[in-house]
C-alpha atoms as a PDB file:
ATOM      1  CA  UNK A   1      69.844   1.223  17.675  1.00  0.00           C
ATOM      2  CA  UNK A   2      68.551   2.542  14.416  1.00  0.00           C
ATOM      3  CA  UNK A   3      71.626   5.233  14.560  1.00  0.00           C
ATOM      4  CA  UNK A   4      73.998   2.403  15.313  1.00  0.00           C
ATOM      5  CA  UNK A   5      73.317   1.318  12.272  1.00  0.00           C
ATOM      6  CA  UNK A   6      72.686   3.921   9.942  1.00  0.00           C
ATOM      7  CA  UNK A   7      76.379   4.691  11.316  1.00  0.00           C
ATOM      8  CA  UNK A   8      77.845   1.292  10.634  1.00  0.00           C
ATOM      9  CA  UNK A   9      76.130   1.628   6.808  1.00  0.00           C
ATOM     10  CA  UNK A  10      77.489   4.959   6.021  1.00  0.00           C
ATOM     11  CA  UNK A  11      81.250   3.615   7.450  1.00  0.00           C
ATOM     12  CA  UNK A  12      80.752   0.267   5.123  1.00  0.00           C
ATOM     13  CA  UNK A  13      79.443   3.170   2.558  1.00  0.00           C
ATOM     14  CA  UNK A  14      82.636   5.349   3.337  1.00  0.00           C
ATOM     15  CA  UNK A  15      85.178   2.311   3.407  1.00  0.00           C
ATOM     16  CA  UNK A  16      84.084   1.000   0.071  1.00  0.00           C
ATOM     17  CA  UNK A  17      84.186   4.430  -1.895  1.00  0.00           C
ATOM     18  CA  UNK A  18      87.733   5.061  -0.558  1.00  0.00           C
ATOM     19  CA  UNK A  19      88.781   1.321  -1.758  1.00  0.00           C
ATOM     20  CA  UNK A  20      87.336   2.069  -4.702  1.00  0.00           C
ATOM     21  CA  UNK A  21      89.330   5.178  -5.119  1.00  0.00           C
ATOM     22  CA  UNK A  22      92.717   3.376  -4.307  1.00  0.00           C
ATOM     23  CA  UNK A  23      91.732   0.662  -7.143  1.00  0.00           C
ATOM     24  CA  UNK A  24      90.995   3.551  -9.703  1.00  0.00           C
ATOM     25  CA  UNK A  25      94.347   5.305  -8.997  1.00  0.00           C
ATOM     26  CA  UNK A  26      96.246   2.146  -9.362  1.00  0.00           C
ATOM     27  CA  UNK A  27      95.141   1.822 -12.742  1.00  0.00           C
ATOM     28  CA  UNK A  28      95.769   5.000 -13.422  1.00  0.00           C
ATOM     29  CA  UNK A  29      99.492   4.875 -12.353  1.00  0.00           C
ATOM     30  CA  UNK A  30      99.637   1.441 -14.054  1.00  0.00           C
ATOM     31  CA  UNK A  31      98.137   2.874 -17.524  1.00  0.00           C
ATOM     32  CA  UNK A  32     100.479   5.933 -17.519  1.00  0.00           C
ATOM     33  CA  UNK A  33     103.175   5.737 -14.860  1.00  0.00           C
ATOM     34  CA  UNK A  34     105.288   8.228 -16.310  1.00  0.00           C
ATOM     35  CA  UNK A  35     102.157  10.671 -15.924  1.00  0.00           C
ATOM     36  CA  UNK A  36     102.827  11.689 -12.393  1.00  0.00           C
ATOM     37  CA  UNK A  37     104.911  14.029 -10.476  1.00  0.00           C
ATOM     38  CA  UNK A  38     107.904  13.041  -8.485  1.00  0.00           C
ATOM     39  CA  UNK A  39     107.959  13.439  -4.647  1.00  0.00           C
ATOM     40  CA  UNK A  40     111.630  14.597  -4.740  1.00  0.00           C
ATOM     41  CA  UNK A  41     113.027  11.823  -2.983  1.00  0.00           C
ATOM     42  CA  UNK A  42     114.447   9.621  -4.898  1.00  0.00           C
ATOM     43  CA  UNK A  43     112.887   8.267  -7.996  1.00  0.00           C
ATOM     44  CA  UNK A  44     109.278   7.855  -6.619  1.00  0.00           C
ATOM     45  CA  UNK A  45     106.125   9.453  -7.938  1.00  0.00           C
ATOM     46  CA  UNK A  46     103.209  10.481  -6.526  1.00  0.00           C
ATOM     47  CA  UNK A  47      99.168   9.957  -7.286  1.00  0.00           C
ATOM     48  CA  UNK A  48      96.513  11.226  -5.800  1.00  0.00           C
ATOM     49  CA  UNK A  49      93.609   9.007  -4.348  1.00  0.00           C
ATOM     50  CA  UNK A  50      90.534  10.379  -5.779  1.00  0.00           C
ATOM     51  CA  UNK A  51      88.988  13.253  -3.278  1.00  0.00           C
ATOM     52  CA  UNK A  52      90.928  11.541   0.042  1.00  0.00           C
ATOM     53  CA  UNK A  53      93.734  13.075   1.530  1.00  0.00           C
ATOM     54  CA  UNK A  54      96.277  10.365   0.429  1.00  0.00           C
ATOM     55  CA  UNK A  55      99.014   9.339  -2.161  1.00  0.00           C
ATOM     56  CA  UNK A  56      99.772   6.693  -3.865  1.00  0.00           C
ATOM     57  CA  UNK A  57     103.777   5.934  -3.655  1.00  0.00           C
ATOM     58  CA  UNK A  58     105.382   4.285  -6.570  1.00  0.00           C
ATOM     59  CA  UNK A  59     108.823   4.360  -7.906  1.00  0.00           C
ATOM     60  CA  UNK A  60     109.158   2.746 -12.078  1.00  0.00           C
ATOM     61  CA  UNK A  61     111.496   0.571 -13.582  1.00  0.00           C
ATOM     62  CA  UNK A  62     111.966  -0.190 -17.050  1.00  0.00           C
ATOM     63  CA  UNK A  63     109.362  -3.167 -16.980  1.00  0.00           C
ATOM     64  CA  UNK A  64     107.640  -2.286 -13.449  1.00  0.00           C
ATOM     65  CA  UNK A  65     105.942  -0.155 -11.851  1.00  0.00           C
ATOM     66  CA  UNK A  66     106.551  -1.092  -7.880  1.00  0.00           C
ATOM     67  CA  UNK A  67     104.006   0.506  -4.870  1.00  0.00           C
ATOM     68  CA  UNK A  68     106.061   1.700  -2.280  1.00  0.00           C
ATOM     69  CA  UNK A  69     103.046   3.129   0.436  1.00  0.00           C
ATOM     70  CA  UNK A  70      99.837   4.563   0.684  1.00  0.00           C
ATOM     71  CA  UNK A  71     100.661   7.995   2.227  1.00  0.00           C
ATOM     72  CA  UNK A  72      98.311   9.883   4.340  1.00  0.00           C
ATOM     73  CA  UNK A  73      99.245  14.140   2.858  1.00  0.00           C
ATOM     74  CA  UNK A  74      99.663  15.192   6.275  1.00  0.00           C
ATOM     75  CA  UNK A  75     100.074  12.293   8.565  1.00  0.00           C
ATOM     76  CA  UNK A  76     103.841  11.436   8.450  1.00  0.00           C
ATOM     77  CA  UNK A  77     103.469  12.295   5.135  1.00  0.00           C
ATOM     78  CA  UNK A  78     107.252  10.838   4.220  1.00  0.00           C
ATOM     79  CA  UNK A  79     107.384   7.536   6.648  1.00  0.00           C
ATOM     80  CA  UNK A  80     107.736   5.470   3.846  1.00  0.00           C
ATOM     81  CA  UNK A  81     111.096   6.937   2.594  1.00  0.00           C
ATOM     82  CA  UNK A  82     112.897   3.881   3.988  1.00  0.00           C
ATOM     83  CA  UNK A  83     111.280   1.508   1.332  1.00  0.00           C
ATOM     84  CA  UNK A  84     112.094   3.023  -1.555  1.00  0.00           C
ATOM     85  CA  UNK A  85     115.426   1.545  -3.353  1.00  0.00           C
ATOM     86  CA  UNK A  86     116.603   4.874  -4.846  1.00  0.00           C
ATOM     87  CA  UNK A  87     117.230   6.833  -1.334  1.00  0.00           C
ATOM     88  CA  UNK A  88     119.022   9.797  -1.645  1.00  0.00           C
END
């Protein structure tokens, strides 16, 4: 029982940090959009989420700065190349 829930705290733990990391690097692509690297498809950009193996999808407009996906590296790392409004 006690490991049930030691496990359940560290997940909670776990789920929190990596929200937290999302939140950071969507201020950070906010702040400076223009600081990040393209993905090569399209116009869309690419940030990294803190330690996790994930990107942060964005393409920027003159005014906007518009989320296209949260993109595991290695997972279907490109599934989101449908959304995007510049496809090439």
């Amino acid at each position: 029982m006690i490991e049930e829930l030691l496990e359940a705290s560290q997940s909670a733990l776990d789920a929190s940090a990596f929200e937290n990391a999302v939140e950071q690097a969507t201020l950070e692509v906010c702040d400076f959009p223009q600081a990040w690297m393209f993905t090569g498809i399209g116009s869309t950009r690419k940030a990294t989420v803190g330690r996790y193996p994930y990107h942060l999808i964005f393409e920027v407009t003159d005014d906007e700065v518009c989320f296209v996906a949260l993109a595991h590296k290695r997972r279907e790392p490109l599934y989101w190349t449908s959304r995007t409004e510049s496809q090439e």
